[in-house]
C-alpha atoms as a PDB file:
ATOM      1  CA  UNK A   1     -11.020   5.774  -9.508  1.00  0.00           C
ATOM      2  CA  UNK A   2      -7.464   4.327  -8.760  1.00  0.00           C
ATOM      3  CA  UNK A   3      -7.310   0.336  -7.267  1.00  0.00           C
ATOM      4  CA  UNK A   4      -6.267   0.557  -3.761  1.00  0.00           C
ATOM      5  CA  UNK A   5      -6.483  -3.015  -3.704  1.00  0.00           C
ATOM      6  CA  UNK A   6      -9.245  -2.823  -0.802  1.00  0.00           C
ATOM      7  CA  UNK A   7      -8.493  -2.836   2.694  1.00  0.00           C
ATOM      8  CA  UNK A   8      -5.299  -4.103   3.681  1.00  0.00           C
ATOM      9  CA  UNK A   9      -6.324  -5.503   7.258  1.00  0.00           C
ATOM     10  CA  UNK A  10     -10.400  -5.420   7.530  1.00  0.00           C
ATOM     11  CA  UNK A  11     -11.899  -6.277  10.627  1.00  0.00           C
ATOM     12  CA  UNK A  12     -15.422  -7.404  10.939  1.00  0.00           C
ATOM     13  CA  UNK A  13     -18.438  -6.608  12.837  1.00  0.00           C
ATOM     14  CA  UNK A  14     -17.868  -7.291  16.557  1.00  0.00           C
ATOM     15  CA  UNK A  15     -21.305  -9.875  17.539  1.00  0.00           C
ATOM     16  CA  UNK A  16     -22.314  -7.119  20.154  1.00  0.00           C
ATOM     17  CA  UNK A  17     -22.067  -4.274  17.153  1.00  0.00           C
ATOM     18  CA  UNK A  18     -25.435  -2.183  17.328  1.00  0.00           C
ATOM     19  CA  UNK A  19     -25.152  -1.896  13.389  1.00  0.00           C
ATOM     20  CA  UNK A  20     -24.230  -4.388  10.971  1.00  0.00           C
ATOM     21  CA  UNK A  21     -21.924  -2.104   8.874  1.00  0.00           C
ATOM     22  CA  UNK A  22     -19.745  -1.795  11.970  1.00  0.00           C
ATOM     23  CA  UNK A  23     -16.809  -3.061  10.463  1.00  0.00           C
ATOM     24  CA  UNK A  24     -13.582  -1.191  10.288  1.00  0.00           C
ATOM     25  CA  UNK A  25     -12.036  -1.727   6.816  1.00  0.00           C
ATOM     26  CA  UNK A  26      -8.546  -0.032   8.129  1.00  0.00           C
ATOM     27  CA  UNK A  27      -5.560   1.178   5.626  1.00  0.00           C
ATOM     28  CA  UNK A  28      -6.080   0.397   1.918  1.00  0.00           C
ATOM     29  CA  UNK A  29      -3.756  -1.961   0.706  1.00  0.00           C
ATOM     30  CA  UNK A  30      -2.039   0.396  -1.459  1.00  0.00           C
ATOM     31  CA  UNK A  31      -1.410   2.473   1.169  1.00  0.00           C
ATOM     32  CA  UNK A  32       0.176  -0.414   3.410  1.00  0.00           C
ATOM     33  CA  UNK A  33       1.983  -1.574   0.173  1.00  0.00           C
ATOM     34  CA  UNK A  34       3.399   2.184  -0.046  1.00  0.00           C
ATOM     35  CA  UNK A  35       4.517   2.249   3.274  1.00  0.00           C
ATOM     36  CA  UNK A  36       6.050  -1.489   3.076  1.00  0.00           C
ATOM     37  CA  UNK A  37       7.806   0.507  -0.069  1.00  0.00           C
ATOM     38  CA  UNK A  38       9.500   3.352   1.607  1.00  0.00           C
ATOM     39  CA  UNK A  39      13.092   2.331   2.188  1.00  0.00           C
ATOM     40  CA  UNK A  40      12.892   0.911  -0.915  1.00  0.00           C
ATOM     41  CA  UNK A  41      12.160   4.175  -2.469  1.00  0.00           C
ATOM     42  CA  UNK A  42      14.556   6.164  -0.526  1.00  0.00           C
ATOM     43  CA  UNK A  43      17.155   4.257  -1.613  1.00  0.00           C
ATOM     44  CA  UNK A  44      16.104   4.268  -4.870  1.00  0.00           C
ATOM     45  CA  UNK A  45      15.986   8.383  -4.897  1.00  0.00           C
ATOM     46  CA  UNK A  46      19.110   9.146  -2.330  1.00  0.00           C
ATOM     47  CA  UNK A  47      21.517   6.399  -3.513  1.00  0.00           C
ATOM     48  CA  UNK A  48      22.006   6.319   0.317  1.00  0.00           C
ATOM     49  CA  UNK A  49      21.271   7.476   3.562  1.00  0.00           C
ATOM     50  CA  UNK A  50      23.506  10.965   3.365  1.00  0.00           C
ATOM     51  CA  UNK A  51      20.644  13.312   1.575  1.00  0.00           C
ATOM     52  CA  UNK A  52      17.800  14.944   2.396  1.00  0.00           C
ATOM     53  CA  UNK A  53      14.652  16.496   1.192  1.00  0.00           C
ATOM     54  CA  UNK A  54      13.691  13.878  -1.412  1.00  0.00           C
ATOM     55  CA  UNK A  55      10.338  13.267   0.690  1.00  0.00           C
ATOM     56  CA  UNK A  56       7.919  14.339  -2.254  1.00  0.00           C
ATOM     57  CA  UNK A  57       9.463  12.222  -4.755  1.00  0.00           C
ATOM     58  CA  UNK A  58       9.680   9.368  -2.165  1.00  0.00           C
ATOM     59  CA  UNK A  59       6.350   9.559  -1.643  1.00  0.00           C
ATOM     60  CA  UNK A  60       5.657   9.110  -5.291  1.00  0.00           C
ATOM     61  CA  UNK A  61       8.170   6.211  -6.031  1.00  0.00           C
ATOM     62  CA  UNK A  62       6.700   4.514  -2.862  1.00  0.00           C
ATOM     63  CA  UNK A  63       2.660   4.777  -4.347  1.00  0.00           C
ATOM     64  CA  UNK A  64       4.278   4.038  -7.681  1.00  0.00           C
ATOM     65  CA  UNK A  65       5.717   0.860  -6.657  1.00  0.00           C
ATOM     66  CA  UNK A  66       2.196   0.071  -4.643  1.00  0.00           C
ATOM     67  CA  UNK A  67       0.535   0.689  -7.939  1.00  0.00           C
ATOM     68  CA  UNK A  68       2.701  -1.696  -9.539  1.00  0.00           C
ATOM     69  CA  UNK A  69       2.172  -4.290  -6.885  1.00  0.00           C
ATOM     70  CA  UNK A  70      -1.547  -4.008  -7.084  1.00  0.00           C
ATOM     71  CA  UNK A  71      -1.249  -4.579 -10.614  1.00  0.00           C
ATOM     72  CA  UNK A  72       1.066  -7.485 -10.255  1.00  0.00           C
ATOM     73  CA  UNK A  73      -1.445  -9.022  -7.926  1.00  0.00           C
ATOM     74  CA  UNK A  74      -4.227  -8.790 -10.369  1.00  0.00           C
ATOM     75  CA  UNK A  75      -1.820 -11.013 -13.419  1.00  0.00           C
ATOM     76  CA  UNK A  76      -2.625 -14.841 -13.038  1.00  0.00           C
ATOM     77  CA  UNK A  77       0.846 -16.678 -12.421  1.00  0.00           C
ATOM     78  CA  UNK A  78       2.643 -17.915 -15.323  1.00  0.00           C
ATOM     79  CA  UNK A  79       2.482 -21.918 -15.618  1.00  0.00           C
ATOM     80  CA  UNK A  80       5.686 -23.580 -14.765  1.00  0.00           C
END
């Protein structure tokens, strides 16, 4: 199974929830990383705003660049 990085914006259990697993997890994170990494990725595949129908292959560059950001997040920081 891919890493979506877990929920992107959890929420949890109100006090008055009837059910302790009441929580609402929301978006993954690599799907709000995607999103955050659409206009990036049209501009990447259109070289502008003036063409259309690219939307599969945006949708690809955009989870490929959430990938890589999940990833990235995962790699301790180099020492300075």
């Amino acid at each position: 199974m891919k890493n979506d990085g877990g929920p992107a914006f959890p929420r949890p259990a109100s006090p008055g929830a009837k059910h302790a697993n009441e929580s609402q997890a929301g978006m993954s994170l690599r799907d709000y990383f995607a999103g955050r990494a659409i206009p990036a990725a049209w501009l990447e595949e259109t070289e502008g705003w003036e063409k259309t129908g690219h939307a599969p292959s945006i949708a690809k560059l955009a989870y490929e660049l959430a990938d890589a950001m999940i990833v990235a997040r995962e790699k301790p920081e180099p020492a300075e």
